[in-house]
Protein backbone atom coordinates (compact mmCIF):
# COMPACT_ATOMS: atom_id res chain seq x y z
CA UNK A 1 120.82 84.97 142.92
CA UNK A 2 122.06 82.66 139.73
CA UNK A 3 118.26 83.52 138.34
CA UNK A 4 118.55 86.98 139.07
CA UNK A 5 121.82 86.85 137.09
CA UNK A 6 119.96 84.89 134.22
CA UNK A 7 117.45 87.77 133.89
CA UNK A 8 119.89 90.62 133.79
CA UNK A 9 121.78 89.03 131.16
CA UNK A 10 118.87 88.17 129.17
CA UNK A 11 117.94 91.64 129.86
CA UNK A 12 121.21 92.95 127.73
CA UNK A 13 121.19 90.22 125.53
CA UNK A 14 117.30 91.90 124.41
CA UNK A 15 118.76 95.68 124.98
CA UNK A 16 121.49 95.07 122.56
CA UNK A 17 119.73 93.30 119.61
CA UNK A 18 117.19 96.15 120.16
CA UNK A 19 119.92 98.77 119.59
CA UNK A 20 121.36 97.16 116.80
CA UNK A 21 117.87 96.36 114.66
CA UNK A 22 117.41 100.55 115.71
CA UNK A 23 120.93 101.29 113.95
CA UNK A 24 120.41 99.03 111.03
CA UNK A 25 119.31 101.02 107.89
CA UNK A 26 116.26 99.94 105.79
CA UNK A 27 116.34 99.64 101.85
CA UNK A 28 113.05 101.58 101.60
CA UNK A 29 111.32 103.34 104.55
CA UNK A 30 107.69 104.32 103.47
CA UNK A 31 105.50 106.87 104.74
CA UNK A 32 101.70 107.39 104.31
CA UNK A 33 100.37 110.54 105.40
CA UNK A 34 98.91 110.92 108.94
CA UNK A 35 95.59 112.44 107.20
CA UNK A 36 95.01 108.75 105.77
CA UNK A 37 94.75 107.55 109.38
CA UNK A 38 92.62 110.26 110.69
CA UNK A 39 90.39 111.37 108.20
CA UNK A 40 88.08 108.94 106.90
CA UNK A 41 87.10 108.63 103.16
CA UNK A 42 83.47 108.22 101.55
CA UNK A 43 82.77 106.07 98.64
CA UNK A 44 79.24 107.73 97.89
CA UNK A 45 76.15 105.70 96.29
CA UNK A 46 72.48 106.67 95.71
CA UNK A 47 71.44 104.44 98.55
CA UNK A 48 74.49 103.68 100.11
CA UNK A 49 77.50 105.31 101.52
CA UNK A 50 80.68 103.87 102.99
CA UNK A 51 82.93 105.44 104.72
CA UNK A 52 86.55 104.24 105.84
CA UNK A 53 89.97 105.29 106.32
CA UNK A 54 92.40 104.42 103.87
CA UNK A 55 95.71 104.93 106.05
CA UNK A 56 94.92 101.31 108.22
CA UNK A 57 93.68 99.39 104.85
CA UNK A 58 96.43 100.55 102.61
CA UNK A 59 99.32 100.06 104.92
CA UNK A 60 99.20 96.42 104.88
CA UNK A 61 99.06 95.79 101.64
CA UNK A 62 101.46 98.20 100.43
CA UNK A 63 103.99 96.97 102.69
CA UNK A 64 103.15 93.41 102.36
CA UNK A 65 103.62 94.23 98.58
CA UNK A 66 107.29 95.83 98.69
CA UNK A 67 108.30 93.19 101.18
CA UNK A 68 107.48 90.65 98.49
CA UNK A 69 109.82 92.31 96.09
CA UNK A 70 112.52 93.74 98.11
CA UNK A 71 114.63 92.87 101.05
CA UNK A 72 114.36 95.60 104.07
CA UNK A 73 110.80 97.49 103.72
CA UNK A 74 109.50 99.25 107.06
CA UNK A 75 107.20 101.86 108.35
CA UNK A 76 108.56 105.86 108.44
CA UNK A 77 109.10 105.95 112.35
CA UNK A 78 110.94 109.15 113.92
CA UNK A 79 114.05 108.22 114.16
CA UNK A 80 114.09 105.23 111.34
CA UNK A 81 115.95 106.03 107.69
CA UNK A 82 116.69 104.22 104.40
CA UNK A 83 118.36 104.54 101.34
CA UNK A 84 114.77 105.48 99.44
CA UNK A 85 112.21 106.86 101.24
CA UNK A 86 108.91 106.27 99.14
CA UNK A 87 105.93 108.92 100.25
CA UNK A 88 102.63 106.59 99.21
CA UNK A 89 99.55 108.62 98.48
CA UNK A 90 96.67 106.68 97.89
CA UNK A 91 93.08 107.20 96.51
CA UNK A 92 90.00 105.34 96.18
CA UNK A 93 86.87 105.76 94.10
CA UNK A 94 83.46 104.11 93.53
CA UNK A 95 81.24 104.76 90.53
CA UNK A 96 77.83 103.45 91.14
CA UNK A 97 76.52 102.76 87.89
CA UNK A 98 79.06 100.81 86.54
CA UNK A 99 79.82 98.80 90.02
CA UNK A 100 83.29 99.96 90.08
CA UNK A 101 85.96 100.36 92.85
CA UNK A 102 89.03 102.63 91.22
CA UNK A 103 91.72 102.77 92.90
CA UNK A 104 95.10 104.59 92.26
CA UNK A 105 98.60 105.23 93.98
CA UNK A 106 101.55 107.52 93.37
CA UNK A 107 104.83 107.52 94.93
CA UNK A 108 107.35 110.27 95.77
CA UNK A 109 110.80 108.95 95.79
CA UNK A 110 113.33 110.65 97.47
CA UNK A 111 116.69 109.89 98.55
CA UNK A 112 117.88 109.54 101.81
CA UNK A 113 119.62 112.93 102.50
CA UNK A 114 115.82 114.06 101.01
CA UNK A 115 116.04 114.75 97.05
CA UNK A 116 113.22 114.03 94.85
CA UNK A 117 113.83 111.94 92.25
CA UNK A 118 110.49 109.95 90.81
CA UNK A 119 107.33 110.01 90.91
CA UNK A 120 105.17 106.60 90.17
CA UNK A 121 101.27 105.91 89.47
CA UNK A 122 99.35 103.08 89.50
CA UNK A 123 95.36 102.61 88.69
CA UNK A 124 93.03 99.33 89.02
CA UNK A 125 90.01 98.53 89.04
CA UNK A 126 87.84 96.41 90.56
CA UNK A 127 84.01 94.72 90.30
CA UNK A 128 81.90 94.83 93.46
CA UNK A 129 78.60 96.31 94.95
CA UNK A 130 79.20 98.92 97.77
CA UNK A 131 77.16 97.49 100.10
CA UNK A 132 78.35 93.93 99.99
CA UNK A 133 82.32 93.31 100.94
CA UNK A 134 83.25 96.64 100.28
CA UNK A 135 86.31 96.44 102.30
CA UNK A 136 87.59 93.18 100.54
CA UNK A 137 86.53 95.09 97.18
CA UNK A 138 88.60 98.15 98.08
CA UNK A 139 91.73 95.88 99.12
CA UNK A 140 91.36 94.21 95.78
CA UNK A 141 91.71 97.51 94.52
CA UNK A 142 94.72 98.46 96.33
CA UNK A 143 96.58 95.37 95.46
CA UNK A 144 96.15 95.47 92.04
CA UNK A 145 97.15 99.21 91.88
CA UNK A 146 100.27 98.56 94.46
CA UNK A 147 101.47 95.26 91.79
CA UNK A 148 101.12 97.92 89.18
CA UNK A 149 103.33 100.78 91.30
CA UNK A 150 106.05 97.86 91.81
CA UNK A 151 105.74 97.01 87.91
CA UNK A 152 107.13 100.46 87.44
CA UNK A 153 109.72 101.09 89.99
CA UNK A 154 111.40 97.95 89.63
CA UNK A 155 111.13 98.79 85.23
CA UNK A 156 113.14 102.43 86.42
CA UNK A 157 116.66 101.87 86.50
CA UNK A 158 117.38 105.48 88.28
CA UNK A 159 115.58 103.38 91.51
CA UNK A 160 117.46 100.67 91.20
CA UNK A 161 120.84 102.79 90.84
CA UNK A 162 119.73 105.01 94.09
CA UNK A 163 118.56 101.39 95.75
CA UNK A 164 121.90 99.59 94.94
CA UNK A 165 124.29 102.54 96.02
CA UNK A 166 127.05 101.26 98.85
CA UNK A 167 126.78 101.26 102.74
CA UNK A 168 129.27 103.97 103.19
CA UNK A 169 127.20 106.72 101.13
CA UNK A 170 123.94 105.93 102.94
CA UNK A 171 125.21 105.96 106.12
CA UNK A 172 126.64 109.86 105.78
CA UNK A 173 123.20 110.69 103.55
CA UNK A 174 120.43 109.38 105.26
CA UNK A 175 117.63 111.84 106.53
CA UNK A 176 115.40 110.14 109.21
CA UNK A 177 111.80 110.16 108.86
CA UNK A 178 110.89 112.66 111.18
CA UNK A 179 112.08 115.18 109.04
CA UNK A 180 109.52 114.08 106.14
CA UNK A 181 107.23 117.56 106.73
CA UNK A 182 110.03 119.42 105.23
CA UNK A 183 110.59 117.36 101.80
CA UNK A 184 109.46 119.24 98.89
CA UNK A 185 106.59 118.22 96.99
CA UNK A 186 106.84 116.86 93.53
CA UNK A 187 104.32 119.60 92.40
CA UNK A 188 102.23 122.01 94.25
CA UNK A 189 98.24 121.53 94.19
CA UNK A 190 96.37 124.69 94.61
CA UNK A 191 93.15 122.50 95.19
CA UNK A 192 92.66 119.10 96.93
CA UNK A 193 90.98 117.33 93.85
């Protein structure tokens, strides 16, 4: 009976911090598109291809990245919100005769009741032969451009303004991430390239 007890309690004890972490609000809540997870991505070569998707790769760093810099950094769930939600978009490119992994990301900002506000770019690039490490090349790649991305939005003091504003206001003006399909673009592309 008494460890019956013991497990019920501990049982509410792990219910309620559960609850709580759900209710607590993140800084910055990022979202990559679900296309990055699904569709995979060719780096083309004369001889060699390589094919990946960028979505698994990407996420890791870039939130390993924003951790380092700032307090509260998660992953766009459905019901999850922030102060800043920050739409990551990244890209990855290998030129074959100069040995060359480029890789760039931009970030949407928006606030949380959904306004766009910024828009952020990073580029790197990095040494390495396709067909040897080519995943450890292309997260080089994505580190160096995701240091550059941070470079600029902590240099932008309208982030830092939307970032710093009180408790109260982001509690009444958060969006959650499941309504992230119905943010507006920071410009429309007619053509995917």
């Amino acid at each position: 009976m008494k460890k019956l007890l013991s497990m019920l309690a501990a049982a509410l004890i792990l219910n309620s911090t559960s609850v709580a972490a759900q209710e607590q609000q993140a800084d910055i809540v990022v979202h990559i598109d679900a296309v990055e997870y699904t569709n995979p991505i060719r780096l083309w070569h004369p001889y060699f291809d390589y094919w990946y998707h960028q979505g698994p790769l990407f996420e890791d760093i870039a939130i390993e990245k924003l951790k380092h810099e700032y307090n509260q950094v998660t992953m766009c769930e459905a019901e999850q919100s922030g102060k800043i939600l920050v739409w990551l978009k990244p890209k990855m490119f290998f030129n074959p005769q100069v040995q060359m992994f480029y890789g760039k990301v931009t970030a949407n900002a928006y606030t949380g009741i959904g306004q766009y506000f910024a828009t952020y770019e990073a580029e790197s690039g990095v040494w390495g032969y396709i067909n040897q490490q080519a995943e450890t090349r292309i997260k080089q790649s994505y580190a160096l451009a995701m240091d550059g991305l941070i470079q600029k939005i902590k240099s932008d003091p309208n982030f830092q303004t939307k970032l710093d504003a009180s408790a109260d206001d982001a509690k009444t003006s958060s969006t959650p991430c499941s309504m992230i399909t119905l943010l507006p673009p920071a410009r429309i592309r007619a053509m995917p390239f």
